[in-house]
Protein backbone atom coordinates (compact mmCIF):
# COMPACT_ATOMS: atom_id res chain seq x y z
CA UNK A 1 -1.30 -68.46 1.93
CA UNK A 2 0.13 -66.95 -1.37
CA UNK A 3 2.81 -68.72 -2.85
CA UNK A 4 5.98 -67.20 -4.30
CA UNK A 5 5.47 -67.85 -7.72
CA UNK A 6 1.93 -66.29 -7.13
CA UNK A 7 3.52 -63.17 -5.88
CA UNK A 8 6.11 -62.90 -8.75
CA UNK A 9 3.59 -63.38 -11.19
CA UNK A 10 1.28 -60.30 -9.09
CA UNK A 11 3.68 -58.37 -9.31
CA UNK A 12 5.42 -58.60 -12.47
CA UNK A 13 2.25 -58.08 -13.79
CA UNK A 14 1.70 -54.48 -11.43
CA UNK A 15 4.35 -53.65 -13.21
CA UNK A 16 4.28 -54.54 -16.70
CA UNK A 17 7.55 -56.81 -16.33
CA UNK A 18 7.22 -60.15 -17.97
CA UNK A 19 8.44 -63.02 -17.48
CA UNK A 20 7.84 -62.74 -14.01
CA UNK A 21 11.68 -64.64 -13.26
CA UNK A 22 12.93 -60.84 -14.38
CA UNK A 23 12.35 -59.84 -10.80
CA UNK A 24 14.78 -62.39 -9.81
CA UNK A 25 17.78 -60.76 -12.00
CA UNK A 26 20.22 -58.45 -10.69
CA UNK A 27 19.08 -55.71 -12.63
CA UNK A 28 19.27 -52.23 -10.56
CA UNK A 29 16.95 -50.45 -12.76
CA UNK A 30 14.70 -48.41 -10.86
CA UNK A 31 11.30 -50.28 -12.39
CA UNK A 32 13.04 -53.51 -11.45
CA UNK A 33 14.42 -52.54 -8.16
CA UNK A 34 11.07 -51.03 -7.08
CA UNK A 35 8.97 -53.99 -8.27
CA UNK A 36 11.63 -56.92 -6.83
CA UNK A 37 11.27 -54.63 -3.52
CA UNK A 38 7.36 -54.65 -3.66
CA UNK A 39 7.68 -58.66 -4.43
CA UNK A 40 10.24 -58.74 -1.22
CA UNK A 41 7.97 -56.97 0.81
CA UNK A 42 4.78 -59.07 0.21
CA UNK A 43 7.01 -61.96 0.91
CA UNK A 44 8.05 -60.40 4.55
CA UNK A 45 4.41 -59.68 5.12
CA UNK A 46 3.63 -63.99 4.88
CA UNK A 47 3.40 -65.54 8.10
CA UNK A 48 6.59 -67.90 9.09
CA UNK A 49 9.06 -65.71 6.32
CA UNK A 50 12.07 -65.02 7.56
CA UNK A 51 14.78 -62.52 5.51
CA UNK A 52 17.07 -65.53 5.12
CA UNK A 53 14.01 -67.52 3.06
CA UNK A 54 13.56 -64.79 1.40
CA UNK A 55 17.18 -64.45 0.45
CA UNK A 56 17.50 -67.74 -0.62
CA UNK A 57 14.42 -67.53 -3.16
CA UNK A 58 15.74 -64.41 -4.49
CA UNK A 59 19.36 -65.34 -4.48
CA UNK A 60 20.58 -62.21 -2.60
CA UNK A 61 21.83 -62.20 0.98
CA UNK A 62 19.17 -61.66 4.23
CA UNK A 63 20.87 -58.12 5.14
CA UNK A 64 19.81 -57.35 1.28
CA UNK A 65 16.54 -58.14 2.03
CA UNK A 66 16.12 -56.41 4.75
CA UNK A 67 17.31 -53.19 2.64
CA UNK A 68 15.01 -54.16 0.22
CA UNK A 69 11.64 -53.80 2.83
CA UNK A 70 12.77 -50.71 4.32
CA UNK A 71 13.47 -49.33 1.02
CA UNK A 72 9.90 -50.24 -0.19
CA UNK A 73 8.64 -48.91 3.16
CA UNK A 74 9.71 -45.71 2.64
CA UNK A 75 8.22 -45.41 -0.72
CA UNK A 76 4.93 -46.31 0.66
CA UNK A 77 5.23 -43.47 3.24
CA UNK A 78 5.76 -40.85 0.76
């Protein structure tokens, strides 16, 4: 199973944002928004996640989270 670090560092990296604990900022940038939503969505995708772990490791609330994976969703559709 990935870890969470592992997936910060993945994806910080897919994105050219570094240090990977960026992603964890508040920052509504769009690069930073859509990479924290990619990072959110990989997390959703783990077996045994649930939006309120995710919220916690992020520091945002679980309805936030679940905002975040739709929003990522419907990038990936497009």
């Amino acid at each position: 199973m990935t870890t969470f670090a592992e997936i910060l560092c993945a994806v910080s990296a897919r994105h050219g944002i570094m240090p990977p604990t960026r992603l964890l900022t508040r920052s509504k940038r769009p690069r930073m928004v859509r990479a924290r939503d990619e990072a959110i969505w990989l997390m959703r995708q783990r077996p045994g996640s649930t939006l309120q772990g995710i919220g916690e490791d992020f520091g945002m609330h679980h309805t936030s989270v679940m905002i975040a994976v739709q929003r990522h969703e419907r990038r990936a559709r497009v």
